[in-house]
Protein backbone atom coordinates (compact mmCIF):
# COMPACT_ATOMS: atom_id res chain seq x y z
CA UNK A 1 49.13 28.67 36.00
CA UNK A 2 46.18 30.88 35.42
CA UNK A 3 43.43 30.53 32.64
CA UNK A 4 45.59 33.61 30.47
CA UNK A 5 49.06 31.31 30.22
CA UNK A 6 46.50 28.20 29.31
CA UNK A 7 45.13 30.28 26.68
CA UNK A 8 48.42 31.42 25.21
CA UNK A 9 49.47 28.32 25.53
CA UNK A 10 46.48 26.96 23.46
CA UNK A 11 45.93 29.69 20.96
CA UNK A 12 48.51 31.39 18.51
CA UNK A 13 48.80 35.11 19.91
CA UNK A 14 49.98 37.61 17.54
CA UNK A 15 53.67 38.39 18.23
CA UNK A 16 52.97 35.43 21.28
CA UNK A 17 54.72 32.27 20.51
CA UNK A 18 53.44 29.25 18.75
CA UNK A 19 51.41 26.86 20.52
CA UNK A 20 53.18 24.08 22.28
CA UNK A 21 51.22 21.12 20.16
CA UNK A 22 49.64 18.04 22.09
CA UNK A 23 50.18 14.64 20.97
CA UNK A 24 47.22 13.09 19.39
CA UNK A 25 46.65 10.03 20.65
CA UNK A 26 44.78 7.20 19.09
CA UNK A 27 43.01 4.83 20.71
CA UNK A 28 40.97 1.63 18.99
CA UNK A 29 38.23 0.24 20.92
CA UNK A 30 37.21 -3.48 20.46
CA UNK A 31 33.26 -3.40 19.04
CA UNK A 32 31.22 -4.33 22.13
CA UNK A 33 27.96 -6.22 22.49
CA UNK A 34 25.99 -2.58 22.66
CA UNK A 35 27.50 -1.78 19.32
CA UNK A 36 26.63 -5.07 18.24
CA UNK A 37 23.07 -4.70 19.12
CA UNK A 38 22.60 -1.18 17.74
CA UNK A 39 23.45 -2.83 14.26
CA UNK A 40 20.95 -5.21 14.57
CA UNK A 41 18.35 -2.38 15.69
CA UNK A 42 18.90 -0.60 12.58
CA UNK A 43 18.72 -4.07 9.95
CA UNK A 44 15.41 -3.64 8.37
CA UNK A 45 12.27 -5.13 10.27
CA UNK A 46 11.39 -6.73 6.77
CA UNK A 47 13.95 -9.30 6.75
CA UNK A 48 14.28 -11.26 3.65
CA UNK A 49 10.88 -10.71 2.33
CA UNK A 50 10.14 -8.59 -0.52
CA UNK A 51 9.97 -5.13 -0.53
CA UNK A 52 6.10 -4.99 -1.83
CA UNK A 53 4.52 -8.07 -0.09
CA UNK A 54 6.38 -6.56 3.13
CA UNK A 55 4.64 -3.27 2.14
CA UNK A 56 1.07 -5.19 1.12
CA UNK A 57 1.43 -6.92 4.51
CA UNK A 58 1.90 -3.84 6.69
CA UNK A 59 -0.68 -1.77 5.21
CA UNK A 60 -3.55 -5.10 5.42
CA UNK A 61 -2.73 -6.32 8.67
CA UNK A 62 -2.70 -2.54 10.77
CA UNK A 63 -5.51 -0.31 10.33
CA UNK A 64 -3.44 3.07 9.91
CA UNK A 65 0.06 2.80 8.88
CA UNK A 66 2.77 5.72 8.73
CA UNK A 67 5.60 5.55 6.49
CA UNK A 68 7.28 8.32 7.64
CA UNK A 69 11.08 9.10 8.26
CA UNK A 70 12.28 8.35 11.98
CA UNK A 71 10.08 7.55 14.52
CA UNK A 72 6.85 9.17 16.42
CA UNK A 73 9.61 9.91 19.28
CA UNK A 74 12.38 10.96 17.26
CA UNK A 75 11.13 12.12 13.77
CA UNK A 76 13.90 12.95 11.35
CA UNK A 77 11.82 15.61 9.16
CA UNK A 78 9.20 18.40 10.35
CA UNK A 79 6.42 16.61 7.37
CA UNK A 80 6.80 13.12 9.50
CA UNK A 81 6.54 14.98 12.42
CA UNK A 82 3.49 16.46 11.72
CA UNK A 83 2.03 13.59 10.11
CA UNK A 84 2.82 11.29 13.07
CA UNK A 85 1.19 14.52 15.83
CA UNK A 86 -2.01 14.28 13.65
CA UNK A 87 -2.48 10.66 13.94
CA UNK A 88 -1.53 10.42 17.82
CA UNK A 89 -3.72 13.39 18.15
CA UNK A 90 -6.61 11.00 17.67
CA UNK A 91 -5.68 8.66 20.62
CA UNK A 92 -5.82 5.07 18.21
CA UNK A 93 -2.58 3.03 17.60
CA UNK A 94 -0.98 3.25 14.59
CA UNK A 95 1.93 1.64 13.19
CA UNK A 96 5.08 3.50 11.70
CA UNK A 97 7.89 2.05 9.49
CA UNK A 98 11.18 4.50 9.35
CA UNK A 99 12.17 4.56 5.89
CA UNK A 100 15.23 5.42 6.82
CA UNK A 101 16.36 2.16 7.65
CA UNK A 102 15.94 -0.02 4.61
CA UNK A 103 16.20 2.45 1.37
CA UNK A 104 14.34 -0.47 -0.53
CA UNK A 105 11.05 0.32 0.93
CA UNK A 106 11.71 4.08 0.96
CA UNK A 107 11.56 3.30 -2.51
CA UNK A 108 8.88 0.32 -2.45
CA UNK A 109 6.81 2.63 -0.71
CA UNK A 110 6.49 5.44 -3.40
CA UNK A 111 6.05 2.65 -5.84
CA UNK A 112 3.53 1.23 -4.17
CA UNK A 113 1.22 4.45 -4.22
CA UNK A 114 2.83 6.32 -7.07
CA UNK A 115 3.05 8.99 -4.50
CA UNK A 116 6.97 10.20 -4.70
CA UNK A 117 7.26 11.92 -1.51
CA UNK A 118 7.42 10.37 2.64
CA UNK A 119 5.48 10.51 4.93
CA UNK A 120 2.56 8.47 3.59
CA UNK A 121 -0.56 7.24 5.24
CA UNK A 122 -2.61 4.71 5.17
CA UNK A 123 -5.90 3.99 6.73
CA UNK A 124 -7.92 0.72 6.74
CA UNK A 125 -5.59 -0.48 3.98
CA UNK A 126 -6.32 2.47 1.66
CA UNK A 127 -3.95 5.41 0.36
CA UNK A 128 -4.59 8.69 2.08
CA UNK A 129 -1.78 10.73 1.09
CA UNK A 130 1.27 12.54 2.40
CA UNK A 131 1.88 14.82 4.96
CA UNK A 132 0.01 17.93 3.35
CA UNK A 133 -3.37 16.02 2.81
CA UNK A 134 -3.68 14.57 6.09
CA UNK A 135 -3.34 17.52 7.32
CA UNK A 136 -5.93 18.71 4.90
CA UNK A 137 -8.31 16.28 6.40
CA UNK A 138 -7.64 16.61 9.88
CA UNK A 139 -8.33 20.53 9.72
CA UNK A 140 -11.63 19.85 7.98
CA UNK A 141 -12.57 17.35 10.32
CA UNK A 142 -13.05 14.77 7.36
CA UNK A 143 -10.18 12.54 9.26
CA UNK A 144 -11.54 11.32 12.39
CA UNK A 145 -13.95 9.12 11.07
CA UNK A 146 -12.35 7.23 8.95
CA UNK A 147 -9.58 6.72 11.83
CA UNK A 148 -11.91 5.67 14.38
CA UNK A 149 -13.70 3.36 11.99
CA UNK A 150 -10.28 1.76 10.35
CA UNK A 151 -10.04 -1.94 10.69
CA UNK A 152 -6.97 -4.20 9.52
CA UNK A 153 -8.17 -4.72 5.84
CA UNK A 154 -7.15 -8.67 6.17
C-alpha cells in the first residue's frame, strides 16, 4: 500500500469514501513512583509554616532573593526571565522561590511589599522592586554594589 491509499484511507476525500475509523483504545496506567515524586517536587518548599514568616525568613536569611515565576533554568514569564539574567549576570548566588507552586505566597509575597506584580527582588533583606526597576538599576550601574555588598540581614 503506498502513502496515497494511507492517506485516503485517513482523510475524507471529496467524492472518496469515508474513512475506515480506528478503534480508540484506552489504556489506564497505575501512578508510578516517578509520578509520585513529581507531586512531591511541586508541594510548596514552605511546608506548614505561614505564608509571611516563610516570606520574612527567606528574605533575612539569603542576601538577594527572587520571587519570580519558574525557575532561573526554566522561567515561566519573559519579566522573571529577565530579572533572574540580571542577577546571575553579577556572578553572586541568589535564591529564587517559584510562585507558581504555592499561590499563597504568590499572594503573601505582594502583601508583603505592597508591590502587586512578580518578579520581586530583594537584596540584603530590603525591597528593590520588580522586574522593570532592577533593570533600571542594573543599566545605571546603581545595582552592583549593593549586590556585591548584600549580606543575610539575620
Amino acid at each position: 500500500m503506498g502513502i496515497i491509499d494511507r492517506i485516503k484511507r485517513r482523510l475524507p476525500i471529496v467524492g472518496g469514501p469515508a474513512p475506515t475509523p480506528t478503534p480508540i483504545r484506552r489504556v489506564t496506567l497505575a501512578p508510578t513512583r516517578v509520578e509520585e515524586e513529581e507531586e512531591r517536587e511541586e508541594a510548596s518548599p514552605r511546608g506548614n509554616k505561614p505564608v509571611s514568616e516563610y516570606i520574612d525568613e527567606l528574605v533575612k536569611s539569603n542576601s538577594v532573593v527572587l520571587f519570580m515565576k519558574g525557575n532561573p533554568q526554566s522561567p515561566q514569564c519573559g519579566f522573571s526571565a529577565g530579572a533572574s539574567g540580571i542577577l546571575t549576570s553579577y556572578g553572586k548566588p541568589y535564591a529564587t522561590v517559584n510562585v507558581l507552586a504555592d499561590p499563597d505566597v504568590r499572594e503573601g509575597v505582594k502583601s508583603y511589599t505592597s508591590w502587586p506584580t512578580i518578579p520581586q527582588v530583594f537584596v540584603g533583606g530590603e525591597f528593590v522592586g520588580g522586574a522593570d526597576i532592577l533593570k533600571q538599576l542594573h543599566d545605571s550601574g546603581e545595582l552592583k554594589d549593593p549586590i556585591e555588598k548584600a549580606q543575610p540581614a539575620s
